[in-house]
C-alpha atoms as a PDB file:
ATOM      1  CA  UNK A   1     -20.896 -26.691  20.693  1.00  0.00           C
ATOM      2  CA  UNK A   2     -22.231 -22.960  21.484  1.00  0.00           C
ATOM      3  CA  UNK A   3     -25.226 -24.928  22.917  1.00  0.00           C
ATOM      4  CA  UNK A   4     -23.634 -26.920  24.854  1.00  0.00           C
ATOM      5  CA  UNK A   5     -21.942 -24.027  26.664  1.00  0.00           C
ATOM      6  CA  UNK A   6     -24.812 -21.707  26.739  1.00  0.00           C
ATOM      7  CA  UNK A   7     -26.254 -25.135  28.465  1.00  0.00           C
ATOM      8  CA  UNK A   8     -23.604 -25.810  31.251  1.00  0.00           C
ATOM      9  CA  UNK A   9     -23.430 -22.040  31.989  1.00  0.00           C
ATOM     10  CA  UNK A  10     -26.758 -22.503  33.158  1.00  0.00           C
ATOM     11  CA  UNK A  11     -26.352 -25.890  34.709  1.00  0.00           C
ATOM     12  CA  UNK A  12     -29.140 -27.375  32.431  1.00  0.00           C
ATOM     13  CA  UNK A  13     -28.770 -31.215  31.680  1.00  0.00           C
ATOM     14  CA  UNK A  14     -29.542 -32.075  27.869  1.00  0.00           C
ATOM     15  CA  UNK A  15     -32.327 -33.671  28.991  1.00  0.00           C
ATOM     16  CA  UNK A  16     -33.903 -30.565  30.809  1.00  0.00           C
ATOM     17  CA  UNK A  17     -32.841 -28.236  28.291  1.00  0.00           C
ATOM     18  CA  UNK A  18     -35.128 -30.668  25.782  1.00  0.00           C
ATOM     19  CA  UNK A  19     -38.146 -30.328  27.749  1.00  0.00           C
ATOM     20  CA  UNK A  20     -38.118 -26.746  27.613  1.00  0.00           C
ATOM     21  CA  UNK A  21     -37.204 -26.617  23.881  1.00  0.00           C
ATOM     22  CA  UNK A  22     -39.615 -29.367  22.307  1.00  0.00           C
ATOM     23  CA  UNK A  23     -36.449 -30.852  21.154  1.00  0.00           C
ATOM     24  CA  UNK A  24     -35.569 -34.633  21.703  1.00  0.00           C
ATOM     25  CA  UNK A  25     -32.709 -35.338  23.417  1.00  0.00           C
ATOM     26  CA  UNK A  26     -31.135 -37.140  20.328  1.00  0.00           C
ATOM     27  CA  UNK A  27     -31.165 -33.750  18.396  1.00  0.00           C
ATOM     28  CA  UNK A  28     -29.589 -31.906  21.328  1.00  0.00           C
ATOM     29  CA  UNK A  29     -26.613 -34.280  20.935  1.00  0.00           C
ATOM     30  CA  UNK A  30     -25.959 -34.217  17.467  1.00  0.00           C
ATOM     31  CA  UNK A  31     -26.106 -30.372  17.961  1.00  0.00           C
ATOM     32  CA  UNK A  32     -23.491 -30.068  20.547  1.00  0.00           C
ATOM     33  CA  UNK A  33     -21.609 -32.566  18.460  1.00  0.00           C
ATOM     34  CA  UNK A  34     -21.078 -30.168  15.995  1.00  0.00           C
ATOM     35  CA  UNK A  35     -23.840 -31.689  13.752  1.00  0.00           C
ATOM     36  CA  UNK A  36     -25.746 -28.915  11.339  1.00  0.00           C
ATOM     37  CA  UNK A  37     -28.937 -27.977  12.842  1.00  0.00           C
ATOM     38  CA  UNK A  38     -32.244 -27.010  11.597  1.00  0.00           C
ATOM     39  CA  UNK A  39     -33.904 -23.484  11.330  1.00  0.00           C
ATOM     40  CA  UNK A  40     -36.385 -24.596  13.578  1.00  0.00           C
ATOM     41  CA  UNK A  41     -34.432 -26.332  16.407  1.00  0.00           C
ATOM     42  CA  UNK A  42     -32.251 -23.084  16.078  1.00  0.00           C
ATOM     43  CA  UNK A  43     -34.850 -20.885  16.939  1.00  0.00           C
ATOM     44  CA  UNK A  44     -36.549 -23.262  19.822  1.00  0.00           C
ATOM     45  CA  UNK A  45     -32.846 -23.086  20.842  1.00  0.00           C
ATOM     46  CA  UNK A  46     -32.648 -19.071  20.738  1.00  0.00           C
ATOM     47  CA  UNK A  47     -36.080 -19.105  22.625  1.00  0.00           C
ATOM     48  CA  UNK A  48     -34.911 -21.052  25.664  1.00  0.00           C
ATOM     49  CA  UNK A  49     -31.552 -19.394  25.795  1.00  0.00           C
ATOM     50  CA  UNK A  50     -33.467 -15.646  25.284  1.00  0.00           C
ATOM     51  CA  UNK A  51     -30.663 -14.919  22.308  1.00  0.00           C
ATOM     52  CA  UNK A  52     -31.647 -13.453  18.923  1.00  0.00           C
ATOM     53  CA  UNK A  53     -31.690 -16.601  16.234  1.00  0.00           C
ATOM     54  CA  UNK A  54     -29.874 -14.824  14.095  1.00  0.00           C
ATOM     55  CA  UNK A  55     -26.875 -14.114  16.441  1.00  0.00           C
ATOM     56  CA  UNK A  56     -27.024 -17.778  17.521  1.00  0.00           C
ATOM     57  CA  UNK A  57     -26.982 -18.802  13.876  1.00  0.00           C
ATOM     58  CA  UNK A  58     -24.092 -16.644  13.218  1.00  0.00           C
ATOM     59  CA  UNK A  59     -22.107 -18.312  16.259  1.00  0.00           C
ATOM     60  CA  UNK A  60     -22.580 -21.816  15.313  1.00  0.00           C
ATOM     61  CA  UNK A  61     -21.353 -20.763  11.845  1.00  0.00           C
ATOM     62  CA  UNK A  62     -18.211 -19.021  12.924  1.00  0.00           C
ATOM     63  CA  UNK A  63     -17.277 -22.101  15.509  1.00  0.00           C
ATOM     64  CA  UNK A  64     -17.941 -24.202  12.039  1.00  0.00           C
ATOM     65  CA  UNK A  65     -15.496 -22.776  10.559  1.00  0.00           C
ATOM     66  CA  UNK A  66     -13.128 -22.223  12.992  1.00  0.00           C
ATOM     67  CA  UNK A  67     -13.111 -25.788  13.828  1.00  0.00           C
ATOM     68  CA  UNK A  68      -9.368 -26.223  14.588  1.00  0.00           C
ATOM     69  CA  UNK A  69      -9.616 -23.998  17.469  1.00  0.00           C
ATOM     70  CA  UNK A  70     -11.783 -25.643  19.443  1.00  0.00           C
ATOM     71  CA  UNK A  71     -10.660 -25.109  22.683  1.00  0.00           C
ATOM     72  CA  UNK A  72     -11.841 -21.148  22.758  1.00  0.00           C
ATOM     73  CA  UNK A  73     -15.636 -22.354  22.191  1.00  0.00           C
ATOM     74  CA  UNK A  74     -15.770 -25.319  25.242  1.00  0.00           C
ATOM     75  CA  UNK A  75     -16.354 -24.893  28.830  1.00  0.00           C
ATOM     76  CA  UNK A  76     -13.500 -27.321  29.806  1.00  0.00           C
ATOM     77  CA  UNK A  77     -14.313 -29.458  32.573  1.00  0.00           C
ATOM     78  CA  UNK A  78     -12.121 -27.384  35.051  1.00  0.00           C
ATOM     79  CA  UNK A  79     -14.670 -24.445  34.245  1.00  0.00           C
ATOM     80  CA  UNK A  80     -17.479 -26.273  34.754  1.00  0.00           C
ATOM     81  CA  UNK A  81     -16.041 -27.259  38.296  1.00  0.00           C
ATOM     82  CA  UNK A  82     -15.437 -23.521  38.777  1.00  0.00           C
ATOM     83  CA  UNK A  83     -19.357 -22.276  37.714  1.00  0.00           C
ATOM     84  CA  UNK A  84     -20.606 -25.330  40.092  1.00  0.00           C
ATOM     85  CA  UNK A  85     -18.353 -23.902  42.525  1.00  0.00           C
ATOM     86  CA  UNK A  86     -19.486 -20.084  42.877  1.00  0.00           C
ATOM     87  CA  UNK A  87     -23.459 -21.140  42.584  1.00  0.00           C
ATOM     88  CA  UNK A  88     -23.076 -23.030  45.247  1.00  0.00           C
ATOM     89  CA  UNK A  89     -21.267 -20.443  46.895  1.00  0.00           C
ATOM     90  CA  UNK A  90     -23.321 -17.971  46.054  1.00  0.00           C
ATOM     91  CA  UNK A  91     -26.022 -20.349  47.876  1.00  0.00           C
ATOM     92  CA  UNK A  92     -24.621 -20.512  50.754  1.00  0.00           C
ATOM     93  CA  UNK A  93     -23.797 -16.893  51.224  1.00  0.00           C
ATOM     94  CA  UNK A  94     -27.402 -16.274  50.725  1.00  0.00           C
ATOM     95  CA  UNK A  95     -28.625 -18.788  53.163  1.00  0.00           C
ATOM     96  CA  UNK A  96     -26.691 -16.722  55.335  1.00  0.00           C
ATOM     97  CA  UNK A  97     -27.982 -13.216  55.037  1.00  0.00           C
ATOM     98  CA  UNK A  98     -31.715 -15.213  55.653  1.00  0.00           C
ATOM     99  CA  UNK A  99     -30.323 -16.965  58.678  1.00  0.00           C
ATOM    100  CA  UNK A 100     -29.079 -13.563  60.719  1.00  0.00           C
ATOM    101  CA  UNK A 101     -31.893 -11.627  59.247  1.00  0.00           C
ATOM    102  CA  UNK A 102     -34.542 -14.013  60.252  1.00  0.00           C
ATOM    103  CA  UNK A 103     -32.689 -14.586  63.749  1.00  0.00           C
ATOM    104  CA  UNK A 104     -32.355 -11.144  64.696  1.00  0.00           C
ATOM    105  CA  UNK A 105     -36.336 -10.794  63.655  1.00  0.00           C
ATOM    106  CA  UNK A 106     -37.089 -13.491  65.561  1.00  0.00           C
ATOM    107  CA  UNK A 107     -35.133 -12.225  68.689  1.00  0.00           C
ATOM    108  CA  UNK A 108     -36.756  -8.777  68.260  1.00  0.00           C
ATOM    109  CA  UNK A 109     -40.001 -10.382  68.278  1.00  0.00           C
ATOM    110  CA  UNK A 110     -39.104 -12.975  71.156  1.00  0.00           C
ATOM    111  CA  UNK A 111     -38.336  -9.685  73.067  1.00  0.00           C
ATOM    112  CA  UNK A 112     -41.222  -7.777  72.862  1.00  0.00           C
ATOM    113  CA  UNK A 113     -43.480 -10.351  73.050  1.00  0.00           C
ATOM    114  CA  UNK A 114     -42.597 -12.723  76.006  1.00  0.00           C
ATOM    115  CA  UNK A 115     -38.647 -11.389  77.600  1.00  0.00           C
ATOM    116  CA  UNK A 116     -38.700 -13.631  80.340  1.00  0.00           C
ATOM    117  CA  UNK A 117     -38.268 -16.663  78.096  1.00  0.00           C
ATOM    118  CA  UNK A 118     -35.733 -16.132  75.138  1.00  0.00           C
ATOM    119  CA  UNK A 119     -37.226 -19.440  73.328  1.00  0.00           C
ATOM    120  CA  UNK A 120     -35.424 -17.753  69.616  1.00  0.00           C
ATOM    121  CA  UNK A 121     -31.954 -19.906  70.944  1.00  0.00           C
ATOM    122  CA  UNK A 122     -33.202 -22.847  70.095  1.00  0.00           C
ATOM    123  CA  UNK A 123     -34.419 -21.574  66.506  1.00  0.00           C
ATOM    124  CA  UNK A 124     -30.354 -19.846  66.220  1.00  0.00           C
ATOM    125  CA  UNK A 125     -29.315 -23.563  67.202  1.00  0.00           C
ATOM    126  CA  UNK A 126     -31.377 -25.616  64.860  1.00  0.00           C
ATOM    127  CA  UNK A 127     -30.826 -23.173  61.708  1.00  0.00           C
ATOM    128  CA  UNK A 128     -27.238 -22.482  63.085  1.00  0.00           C
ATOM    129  CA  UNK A 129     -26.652 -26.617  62.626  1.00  0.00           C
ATOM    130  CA  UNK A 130     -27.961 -26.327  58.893  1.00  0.00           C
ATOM    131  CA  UNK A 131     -25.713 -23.506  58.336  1.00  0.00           C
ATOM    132  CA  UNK A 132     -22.673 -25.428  59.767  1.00  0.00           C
ATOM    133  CA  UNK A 133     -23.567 -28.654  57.546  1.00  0.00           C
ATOM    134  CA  UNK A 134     -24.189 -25.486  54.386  1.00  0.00           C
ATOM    135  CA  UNK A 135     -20.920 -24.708  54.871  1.00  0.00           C
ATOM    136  CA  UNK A 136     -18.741 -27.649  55.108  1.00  0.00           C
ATOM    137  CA  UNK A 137     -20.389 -29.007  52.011  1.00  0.00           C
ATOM    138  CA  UNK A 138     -19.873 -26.113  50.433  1.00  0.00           C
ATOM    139  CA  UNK A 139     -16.258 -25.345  51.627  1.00  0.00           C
ATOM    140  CA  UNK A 140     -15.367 -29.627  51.410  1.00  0.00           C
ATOM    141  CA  UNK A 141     -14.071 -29.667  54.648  1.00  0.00           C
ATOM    142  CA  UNK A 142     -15.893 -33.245  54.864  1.00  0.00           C
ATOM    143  CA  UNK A 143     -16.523 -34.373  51.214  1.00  0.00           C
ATOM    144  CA  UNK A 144     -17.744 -37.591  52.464  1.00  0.00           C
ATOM    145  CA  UNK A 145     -20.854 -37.555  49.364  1.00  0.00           C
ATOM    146  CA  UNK A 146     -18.812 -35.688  46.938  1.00  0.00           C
ATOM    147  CA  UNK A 147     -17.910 -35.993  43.176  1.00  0.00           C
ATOM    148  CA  UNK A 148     -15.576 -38.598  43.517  1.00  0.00           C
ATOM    149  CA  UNK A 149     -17.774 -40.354  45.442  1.00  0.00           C
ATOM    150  CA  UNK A 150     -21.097 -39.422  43.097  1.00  0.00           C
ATOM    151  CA  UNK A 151     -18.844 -41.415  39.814  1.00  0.00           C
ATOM    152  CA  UNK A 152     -17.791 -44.061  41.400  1.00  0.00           C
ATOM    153  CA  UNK A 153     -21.586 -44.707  42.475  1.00  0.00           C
ATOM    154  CA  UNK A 154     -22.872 -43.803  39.111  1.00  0.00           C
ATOM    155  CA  UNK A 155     -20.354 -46.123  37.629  1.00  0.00           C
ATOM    156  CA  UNK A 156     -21.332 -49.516  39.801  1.00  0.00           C
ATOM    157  CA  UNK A 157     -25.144 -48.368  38.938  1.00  0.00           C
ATOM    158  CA  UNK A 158     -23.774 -48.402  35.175  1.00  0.00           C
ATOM    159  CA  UNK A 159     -21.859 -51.467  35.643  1.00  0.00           C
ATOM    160  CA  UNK A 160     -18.851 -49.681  34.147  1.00  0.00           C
ATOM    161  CA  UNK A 161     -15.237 -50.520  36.096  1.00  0.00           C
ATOM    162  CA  UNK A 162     -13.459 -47.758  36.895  1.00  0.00           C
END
């Protein structure tokens, strides 16, 4: 269960996070299930997540025995909503600071080399769009291709009824 959290925090998908450890996919379940591990897969584990084995080992223990209080040692989905959230925030903040800093470069430049035609407009109007669209998706003024929108689409590909 420690896996899977150390996995979401990081916005890995099981199946990413078992390319990078050598582990199959099936084993990364059964872990995050709560299923006893292996020394092996433990340390492949550690390596990916850059934690000492043994304090990893020592986690996975204590959540074993501490079973019954289960929901200290999740990311509920309401937190996972909430780290989604601020990355993408955090994205969009610093596609900001690039857009002014590369538009007040480019107007600097635009000055000294040709003043009669201020041309760096229509690169502030272009990027300035992108920002806009950065923003609303971000914000969810217009969640036209959102969440809800993303499971009910995943569930008609899975055939599921919602």
């Amino acid at each position: 269960m420690i896996i899977r959290k150390l996995r979401l925090q990081r916005g890995w998908s099981q199946e990413q996070l078992s390319q990078m450890s050598g582990i199959s996919s099936r084993t990364i379940q059964r872990i995050e299930r709560g299923q006893k591990a292996s020394a092996e897969s433990l340390k492949s584990l550690a390596a990916v997540f850059e934690i000492d084995f043994q304090q990893l080992k020592q986690e996975i223990e204590e959540m074993n025995t501490q079973k019954d209080n289960k929901a200290t040692t999740l990311i509920t989905d309401e937190e996972s909503r909430a780290i989604e959230y601020v990355r993408n925030l955090k994205g969009f903040y610093s596609h900001l600071v690039v857009y002014v800093l590369v538009i007040i470069l480019l107007f600097i430049v635009n000055y000294m080399t040709s003043p009669g035609y201020i041309w760096a407009w229509w690169v502030l109007l272009g990027w300035g769009i992108g920002i806009i669209s950065h923003a609303l998706r971000v914000f969810g003024v217009f969640a036209l291709f959102g969440p809800e929108w993303e499971k009910k689409k995943i569930e008609k590909r899975l055939g599921r009824k919602l």
